[in-house]
N, C-alpha and C. Protein backbone atom coordinates (compact mmCIF):
# COMPACT_ATOMS: atom_id res chain seq x y z
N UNK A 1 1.82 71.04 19.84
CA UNK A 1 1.33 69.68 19.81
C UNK A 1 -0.08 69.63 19.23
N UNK A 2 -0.69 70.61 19.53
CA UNK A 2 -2.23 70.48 19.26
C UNK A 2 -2.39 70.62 17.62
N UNK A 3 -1.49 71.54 17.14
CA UNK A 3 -1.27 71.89 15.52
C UNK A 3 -0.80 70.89 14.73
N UNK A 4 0.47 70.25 15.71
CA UNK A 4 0.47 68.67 14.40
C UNK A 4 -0.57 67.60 14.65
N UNK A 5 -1.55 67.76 15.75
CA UNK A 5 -3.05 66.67 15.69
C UNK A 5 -3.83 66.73 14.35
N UNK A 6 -3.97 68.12 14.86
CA UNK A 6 -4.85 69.08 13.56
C UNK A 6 -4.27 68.57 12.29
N UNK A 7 -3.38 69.11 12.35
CA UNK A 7 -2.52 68.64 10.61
C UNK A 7 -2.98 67.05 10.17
N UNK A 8 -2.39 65.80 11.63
CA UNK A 8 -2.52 64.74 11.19
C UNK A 8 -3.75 64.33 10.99
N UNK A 9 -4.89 65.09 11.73
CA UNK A 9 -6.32 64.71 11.42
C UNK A 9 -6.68 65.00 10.26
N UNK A 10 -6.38 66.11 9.72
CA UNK A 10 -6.63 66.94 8.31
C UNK A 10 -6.18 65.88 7.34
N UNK A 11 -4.51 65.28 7.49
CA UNK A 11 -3.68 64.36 6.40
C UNK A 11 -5.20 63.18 6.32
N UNK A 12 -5.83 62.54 7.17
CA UNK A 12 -5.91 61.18 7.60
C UNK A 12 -7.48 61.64 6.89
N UNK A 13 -8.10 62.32 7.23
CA UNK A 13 -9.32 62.70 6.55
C UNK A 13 -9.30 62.78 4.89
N UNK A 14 -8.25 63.84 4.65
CA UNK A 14 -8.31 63.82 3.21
C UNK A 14 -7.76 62.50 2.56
N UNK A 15 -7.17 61.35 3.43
CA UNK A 15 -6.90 59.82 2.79
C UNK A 15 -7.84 59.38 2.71
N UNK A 16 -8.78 59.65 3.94
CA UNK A 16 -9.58 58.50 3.62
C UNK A 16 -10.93 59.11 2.69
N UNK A 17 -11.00 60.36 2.28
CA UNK A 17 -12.04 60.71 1.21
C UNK A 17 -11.40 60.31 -0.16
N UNK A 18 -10.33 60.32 -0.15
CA UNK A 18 -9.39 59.74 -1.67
C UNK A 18 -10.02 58.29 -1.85
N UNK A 19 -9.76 57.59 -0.73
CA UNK A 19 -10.30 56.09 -0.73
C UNK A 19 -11.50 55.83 -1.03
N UNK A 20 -12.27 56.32 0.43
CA UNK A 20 -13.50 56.34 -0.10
C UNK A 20 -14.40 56.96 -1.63
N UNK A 21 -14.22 57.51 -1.73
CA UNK A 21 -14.32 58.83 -3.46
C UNK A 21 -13.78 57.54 -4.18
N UNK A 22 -13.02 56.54 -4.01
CA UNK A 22 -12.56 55.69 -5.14
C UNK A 22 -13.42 54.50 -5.86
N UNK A 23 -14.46 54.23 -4.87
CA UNK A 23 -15.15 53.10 -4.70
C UNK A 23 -16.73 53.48 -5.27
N UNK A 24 -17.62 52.85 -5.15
CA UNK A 24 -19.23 53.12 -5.76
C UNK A 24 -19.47 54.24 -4.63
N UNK A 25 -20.68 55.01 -4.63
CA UNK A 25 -21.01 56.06 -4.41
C UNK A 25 -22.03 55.02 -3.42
N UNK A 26 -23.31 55.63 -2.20
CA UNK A 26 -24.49 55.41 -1.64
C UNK A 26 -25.21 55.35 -2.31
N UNK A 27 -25.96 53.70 -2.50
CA UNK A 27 -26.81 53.63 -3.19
C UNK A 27 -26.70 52.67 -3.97
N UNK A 28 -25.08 52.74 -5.08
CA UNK A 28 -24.65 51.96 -5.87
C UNK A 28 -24.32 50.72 -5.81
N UNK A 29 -23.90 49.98 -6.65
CA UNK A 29 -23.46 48.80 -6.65
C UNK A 29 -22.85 48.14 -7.80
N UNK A 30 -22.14 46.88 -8.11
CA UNK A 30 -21.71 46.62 -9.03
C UNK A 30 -22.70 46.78 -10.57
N UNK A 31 -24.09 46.00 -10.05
CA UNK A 31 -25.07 46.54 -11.32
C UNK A 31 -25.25 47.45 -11.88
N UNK A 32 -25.02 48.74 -11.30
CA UNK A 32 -25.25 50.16 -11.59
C UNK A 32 -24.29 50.46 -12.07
N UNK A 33 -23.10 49.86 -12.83
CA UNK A 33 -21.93 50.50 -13.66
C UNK A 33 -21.48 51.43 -12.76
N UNK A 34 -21.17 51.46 -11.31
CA UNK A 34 -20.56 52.53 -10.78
C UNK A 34 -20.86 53.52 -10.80
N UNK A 35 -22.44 53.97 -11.20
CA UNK A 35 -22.92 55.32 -11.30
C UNK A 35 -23.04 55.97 -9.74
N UNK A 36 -22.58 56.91 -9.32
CA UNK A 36 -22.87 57.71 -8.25
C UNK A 36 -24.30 58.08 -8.18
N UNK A 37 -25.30 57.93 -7.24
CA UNK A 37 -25.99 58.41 -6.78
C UNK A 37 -27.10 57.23 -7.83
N UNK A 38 -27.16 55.95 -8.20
CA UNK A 38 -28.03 55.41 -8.58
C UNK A 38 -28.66 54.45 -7.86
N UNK A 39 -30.09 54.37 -8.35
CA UNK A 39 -31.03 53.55 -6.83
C UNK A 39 -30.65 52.11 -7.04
N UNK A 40 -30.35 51.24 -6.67
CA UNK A 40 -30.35 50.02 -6.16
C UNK A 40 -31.31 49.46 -5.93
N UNK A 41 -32.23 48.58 -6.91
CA UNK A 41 -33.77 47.62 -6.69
C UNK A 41 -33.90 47.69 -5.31
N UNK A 42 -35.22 47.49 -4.99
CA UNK A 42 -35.39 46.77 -3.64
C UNK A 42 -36.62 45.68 -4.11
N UNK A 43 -36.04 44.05 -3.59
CA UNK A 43 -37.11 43.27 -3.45
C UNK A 43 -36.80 42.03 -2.87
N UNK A 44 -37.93 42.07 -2.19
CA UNK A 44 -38.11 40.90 -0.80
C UNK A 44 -38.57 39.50 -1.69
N UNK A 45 -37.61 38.59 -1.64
CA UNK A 45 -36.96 37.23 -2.28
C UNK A 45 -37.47 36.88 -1.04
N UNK A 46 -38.39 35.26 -1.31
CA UNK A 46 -39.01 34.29 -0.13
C UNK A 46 -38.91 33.22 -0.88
N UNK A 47 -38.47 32.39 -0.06
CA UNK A 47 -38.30 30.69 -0.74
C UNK A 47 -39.42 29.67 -0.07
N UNK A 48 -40.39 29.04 0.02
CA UNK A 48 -41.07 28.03 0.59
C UNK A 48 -40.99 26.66 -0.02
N UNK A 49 -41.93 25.84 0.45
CA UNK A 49 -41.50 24.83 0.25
C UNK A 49 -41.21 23.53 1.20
N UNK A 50 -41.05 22.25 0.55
CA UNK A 50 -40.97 20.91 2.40
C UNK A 50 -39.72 20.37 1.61
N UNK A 51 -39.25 19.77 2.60
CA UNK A 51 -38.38 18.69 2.43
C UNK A 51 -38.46 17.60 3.57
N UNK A 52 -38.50 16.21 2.58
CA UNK A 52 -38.81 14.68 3.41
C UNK A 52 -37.40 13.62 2.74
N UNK A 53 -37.30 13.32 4.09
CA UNK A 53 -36.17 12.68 3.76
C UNK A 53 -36.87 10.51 3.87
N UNK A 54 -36.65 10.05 3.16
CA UNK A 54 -37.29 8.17 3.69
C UNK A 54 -36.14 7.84 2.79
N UNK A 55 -35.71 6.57 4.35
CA UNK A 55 -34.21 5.83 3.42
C UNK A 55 -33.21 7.04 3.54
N UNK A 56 -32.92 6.54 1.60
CA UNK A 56 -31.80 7.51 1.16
C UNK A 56 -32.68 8.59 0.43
N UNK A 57 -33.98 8.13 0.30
CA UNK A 57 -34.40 9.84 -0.76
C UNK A 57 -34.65 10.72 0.13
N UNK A 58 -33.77 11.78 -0.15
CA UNK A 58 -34.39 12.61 -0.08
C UNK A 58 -34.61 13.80 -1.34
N UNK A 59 -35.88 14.34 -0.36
CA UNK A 59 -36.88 14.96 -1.48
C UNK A 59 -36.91 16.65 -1.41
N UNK A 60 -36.82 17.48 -2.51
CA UNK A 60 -36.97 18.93 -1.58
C UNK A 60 -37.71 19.24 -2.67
N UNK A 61 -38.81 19.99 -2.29
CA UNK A 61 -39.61 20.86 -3.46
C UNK A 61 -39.96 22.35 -2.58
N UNK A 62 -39.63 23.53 -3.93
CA UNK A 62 -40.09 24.84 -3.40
C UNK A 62 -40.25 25.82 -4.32
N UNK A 63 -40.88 27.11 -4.18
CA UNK A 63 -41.09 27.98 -4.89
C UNK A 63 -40.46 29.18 -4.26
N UNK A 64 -40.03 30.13 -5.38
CA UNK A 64 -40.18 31.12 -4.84
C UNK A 64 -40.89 32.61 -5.07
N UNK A 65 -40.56 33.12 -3.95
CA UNK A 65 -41.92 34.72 -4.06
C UNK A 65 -40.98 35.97 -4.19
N UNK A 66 -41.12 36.82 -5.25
CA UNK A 66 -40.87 38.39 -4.93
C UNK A 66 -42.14 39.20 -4.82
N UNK A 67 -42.08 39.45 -3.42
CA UNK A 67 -42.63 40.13 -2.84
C UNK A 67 -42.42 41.80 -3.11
N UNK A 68 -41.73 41.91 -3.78
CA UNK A 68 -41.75 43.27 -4.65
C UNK A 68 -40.85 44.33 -3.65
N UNK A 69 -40.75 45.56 -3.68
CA UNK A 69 -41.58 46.38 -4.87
C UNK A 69 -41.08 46.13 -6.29
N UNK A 70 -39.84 45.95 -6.68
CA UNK A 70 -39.11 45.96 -7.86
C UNK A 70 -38.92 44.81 -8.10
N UNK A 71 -38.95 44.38 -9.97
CA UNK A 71 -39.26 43.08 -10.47
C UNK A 71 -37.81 42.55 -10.37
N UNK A 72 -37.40 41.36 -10.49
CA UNK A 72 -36.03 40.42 -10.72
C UNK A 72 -35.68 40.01 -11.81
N UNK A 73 -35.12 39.82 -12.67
CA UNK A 73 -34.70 39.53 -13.80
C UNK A 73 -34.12 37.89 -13.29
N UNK A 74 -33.52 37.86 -12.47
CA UNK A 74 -32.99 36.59 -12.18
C UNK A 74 -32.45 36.03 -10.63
N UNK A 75 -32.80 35.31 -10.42
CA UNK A 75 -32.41 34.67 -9.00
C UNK A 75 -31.92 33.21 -9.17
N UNK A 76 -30.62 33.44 -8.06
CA UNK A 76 -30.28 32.03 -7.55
C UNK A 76 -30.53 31.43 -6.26
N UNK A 77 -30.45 30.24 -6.44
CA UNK A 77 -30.99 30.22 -4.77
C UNK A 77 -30.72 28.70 -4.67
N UNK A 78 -29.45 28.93 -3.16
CA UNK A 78 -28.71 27.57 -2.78
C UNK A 78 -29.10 26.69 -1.95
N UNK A 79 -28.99 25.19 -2.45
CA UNK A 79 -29.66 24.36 -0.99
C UNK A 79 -28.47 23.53 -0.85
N UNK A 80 -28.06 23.89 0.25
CA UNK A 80 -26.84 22.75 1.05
C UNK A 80 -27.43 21.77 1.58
N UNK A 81 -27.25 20.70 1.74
CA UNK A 81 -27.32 19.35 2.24
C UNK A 81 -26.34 19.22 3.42
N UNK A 82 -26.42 18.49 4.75
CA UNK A 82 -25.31 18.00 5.82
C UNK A 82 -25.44 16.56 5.59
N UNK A 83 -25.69 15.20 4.80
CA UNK A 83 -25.42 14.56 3.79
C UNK A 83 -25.05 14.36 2.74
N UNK A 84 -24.00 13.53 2.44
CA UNK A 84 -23.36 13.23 1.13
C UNK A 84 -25.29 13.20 -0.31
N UNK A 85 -24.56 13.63 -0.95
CA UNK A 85 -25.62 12.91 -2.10
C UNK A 85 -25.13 12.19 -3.25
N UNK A 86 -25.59 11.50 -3.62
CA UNK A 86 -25.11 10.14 -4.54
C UNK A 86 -24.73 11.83 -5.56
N UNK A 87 -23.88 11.24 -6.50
CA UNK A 87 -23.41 12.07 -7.55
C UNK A 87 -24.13 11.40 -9.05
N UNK A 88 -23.95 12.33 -9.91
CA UNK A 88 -24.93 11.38 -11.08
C UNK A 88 -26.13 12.31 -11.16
N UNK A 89 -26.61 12.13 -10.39
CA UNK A 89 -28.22 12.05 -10.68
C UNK A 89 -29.14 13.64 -11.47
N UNK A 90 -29.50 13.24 -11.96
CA UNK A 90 -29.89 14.32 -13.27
C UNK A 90 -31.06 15.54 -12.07
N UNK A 91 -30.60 16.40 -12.58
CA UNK A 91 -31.35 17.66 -11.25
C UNK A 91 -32.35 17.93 -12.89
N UNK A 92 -33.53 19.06 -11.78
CA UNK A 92 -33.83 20.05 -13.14
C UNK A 92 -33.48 20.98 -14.07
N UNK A 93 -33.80 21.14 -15.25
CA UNK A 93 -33.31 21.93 -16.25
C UNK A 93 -32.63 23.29 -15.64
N UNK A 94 -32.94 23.90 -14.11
CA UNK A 94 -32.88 25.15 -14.31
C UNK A 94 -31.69 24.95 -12.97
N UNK A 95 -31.46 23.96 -12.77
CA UNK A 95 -30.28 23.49 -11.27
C UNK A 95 -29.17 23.06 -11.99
N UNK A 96 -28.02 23.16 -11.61
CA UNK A 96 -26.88 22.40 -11.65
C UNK A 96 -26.09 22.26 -10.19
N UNK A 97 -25.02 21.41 -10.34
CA UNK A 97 -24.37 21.13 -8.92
C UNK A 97 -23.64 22.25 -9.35
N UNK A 98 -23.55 22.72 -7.14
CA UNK A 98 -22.33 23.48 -7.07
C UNK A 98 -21.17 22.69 -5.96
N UNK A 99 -21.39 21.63 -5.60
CA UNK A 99 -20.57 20.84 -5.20
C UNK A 99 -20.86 19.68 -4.80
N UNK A 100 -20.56 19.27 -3.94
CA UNK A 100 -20.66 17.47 -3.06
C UNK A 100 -21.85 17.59 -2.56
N UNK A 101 -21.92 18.74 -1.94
CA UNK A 101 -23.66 18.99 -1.17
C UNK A 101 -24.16 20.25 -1.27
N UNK A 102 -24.08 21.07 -2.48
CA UNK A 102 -24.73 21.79 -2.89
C UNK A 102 -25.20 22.41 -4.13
N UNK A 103 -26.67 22.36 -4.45
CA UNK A 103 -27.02 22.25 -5.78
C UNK A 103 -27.65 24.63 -5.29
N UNK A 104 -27.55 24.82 -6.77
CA UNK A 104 -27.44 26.03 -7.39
C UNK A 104 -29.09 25.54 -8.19
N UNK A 105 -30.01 26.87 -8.02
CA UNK A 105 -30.96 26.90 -9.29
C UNK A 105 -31.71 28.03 -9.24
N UNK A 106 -32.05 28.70 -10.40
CA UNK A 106 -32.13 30.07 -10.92
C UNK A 106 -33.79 29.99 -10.63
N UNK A 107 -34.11 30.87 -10.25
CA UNK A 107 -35.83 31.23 -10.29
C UNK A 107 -36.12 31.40 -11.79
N UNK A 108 -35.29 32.20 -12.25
CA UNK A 108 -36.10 33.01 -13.33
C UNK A 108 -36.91 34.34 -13.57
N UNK A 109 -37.09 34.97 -14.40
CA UNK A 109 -37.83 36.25 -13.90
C UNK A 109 -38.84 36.24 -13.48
N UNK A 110 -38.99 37.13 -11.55
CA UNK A 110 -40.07 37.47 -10.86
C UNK A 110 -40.34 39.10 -11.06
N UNK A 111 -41.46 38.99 -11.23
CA UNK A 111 -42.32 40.05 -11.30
C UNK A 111 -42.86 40.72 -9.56
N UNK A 112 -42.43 42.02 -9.40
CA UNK A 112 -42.98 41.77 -8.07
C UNK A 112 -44.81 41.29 -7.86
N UNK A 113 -44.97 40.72 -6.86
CA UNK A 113 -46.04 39.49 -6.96
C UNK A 113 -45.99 38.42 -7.30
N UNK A 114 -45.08 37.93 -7.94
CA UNK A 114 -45.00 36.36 -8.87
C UNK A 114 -44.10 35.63 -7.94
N UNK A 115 -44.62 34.24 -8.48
CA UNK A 115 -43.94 32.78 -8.00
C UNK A 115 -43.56 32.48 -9.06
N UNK A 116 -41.94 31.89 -8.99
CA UNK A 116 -41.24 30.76 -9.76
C UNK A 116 -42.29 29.53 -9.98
N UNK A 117 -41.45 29.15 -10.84
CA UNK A 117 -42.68 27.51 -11.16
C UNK A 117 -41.70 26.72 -10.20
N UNK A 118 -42.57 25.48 -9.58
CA UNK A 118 -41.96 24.79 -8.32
C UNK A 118 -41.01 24.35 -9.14
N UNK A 119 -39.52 23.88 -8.13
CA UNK A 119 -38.45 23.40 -8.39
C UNK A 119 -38.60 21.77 -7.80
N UNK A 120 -38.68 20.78 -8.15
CA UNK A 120 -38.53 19.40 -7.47
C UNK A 120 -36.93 19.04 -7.27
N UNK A 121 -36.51 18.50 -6.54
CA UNK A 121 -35.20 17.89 -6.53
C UNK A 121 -35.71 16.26 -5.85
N UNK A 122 -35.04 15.72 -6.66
CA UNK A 122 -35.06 13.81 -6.07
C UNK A 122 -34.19 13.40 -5.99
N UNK A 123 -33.37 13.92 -4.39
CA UNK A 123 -32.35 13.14 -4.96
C UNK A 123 -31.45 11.56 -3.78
N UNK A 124 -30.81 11.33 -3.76
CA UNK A 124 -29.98 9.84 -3.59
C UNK A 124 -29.22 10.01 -2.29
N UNK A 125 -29.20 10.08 -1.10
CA UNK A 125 -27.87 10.00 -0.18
C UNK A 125 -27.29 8.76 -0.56
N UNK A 126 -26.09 9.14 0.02
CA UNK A 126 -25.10 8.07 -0.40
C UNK A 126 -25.04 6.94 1.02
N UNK A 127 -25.79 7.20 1.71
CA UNK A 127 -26.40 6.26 2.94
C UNK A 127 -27.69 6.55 3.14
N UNK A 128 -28.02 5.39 4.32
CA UNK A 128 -29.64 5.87 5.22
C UNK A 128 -29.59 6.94 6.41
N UNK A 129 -29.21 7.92 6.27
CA UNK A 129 -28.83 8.83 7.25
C UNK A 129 -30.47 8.86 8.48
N UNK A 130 -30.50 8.72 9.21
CA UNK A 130 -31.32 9.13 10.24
C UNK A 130 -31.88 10.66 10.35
N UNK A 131 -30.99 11.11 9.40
CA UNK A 131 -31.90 12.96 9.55
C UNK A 131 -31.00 13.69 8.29
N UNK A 132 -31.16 14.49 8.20
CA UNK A 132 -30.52 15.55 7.12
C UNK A 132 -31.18 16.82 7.78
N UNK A 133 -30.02 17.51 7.36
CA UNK A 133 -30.27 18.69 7.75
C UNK A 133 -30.27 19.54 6.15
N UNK A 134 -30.66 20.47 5.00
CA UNK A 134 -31.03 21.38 4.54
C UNK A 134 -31.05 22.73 5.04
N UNK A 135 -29.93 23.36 3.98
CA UNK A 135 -30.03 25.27 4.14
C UNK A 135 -30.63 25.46 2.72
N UNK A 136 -31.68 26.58 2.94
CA UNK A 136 -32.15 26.83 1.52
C UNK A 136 -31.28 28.55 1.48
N UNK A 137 -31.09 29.00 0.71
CA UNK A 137 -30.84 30.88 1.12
C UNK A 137 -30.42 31.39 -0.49
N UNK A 138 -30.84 32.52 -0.60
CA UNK A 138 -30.62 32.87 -2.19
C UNK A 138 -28.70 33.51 -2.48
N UNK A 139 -28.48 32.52 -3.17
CA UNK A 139 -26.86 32.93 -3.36
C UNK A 139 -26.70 34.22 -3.67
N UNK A 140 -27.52 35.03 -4.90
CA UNK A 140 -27.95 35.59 -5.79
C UNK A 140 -28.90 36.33 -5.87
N UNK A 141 -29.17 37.65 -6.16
CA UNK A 141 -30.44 38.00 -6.92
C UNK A 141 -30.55 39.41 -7.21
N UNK A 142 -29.70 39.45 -8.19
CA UNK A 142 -28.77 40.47 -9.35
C UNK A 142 -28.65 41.70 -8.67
N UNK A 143 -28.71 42.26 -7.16
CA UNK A 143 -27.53 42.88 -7.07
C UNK A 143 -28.94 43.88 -6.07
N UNK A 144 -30.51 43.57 -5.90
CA UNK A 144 -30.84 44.08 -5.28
C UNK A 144 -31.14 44.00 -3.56
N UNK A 145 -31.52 44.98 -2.75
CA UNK A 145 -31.36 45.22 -1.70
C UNK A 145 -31.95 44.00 -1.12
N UNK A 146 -32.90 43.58 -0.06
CA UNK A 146 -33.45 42.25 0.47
C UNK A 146 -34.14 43.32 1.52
N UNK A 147 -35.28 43.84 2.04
CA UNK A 147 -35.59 44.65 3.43
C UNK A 147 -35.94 43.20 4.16
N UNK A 148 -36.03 41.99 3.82
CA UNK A 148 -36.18 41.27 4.46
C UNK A 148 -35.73 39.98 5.00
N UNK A 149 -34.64 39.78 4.80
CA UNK A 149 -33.52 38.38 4.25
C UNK A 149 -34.01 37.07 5.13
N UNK A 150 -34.72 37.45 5.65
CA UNK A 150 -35.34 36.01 6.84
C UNK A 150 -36.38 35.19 6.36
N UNK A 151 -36.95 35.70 5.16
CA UNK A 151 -37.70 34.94 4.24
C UNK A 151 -37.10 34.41 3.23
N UNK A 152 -35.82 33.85 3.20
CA UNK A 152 -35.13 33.39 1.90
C UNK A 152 -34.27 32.72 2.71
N UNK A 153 -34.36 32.83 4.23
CA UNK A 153 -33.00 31.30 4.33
C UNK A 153 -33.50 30.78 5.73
N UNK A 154 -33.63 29.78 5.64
CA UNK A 154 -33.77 28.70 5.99
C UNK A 154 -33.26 27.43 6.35
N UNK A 155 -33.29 26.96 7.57
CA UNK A 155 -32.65 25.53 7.94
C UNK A 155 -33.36 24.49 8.37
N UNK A 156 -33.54 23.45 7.36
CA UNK A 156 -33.98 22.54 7.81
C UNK A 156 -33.87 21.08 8.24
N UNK A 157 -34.74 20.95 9.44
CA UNK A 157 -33.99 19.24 9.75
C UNK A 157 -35.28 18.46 9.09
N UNK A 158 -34.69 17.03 8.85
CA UNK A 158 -35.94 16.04 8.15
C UNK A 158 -35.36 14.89 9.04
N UNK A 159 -35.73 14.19 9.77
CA UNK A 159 -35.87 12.92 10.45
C UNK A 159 -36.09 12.25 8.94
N UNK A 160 -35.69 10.99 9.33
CA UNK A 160 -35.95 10.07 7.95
C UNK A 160 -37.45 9.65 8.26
N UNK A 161 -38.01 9.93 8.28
CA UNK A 161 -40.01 9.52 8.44
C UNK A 161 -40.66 9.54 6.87
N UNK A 162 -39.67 10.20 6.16
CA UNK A 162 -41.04 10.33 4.89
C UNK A 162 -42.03 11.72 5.03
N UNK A 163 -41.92 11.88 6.24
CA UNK A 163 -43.05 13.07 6.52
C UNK A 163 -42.28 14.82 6.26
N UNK A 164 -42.87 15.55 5.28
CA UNK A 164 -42.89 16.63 4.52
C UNK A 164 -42.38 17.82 5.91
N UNK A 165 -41.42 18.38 5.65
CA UNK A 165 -41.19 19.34 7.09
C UNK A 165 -41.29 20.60 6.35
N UNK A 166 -41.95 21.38 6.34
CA UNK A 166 -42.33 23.07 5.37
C UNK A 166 -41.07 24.18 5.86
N UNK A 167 -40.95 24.80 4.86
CA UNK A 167 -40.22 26.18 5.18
C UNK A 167 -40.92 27.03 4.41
């Protein structure tokens, strides 16, 4: 009994090194062309920024920070809405919609140390909602590590006051 354990432990080991052995190596990732044993960026993505909601506008403006060590070539970074938003309405050059209540927009290349140029959004609920709630969090950001992911997402509530709530 103890010899067919052995055996089946032996079968079940060498499956799962077949499997595993099939996939990217430690370290890797889709960016790295599947190279075994290649480093994977590391850089700490931070989003800031307020959002004020009066009426139906609401308003979100923010920047963002790589905090380095390794530079970004490109970042996305999603803000969900828990309000409808009027549809239509022209975003900035570097945003497009990614649905009913969520707009998509690229930083651009960060340098570790550098800020994006601020992003404004103005945009329309499709009522006077009494509050909105806002997730900011980076969809994206080409495939490197994060040592810090609590500086890039964010939830925010806005009472309809007009008054600026920071993240």
């Amino acid at each position: 009994m103890g010899v067919k354990r052995k055996a089946l432990l032996v079968a079940v080991s060498a499956v799962t090194a077949v499997v595993m052995g099939a996939g990217p190596g430690v370290g890797a990732d889709a960016g790295t062309d599947g190279v075994r044993g290649a480093v994977v960026p590391e850089a700490d993505l931070a989003h800031h920024g307020h959002v004020s909601l009066w009426s139906d506008q609401l308003t979100v403006r923010f920047e963002s920070e790589n905090h380095g060590p390794s530079a970004l070539a490109d970042a996305t970074v999603r803000l969900t809405f828990s309000v409808a938003v009027a549809a239509g309405r022209s975003l900035p050059a570097n945003c497009l919609w990614g649905g009913d209540r969520v707009v998509l927009c690229r930083t651009g290349q960060l340098r570790a140390g550098a800020r994006s140029q601020e992003t404004a959004l103005d945009l329309k609920a499709v009522s006077r909602p009494v509050e909105a709630v806002v997730q900011i969090d980076t969809a994206w950001n080409g495939g490197a590590s994060d040592p810090n992911p609590e500086n890039h997402r964010h939830r925010v509530l806005a009472p309809a006051t007009g008054d600026p709530y920071v993240f």
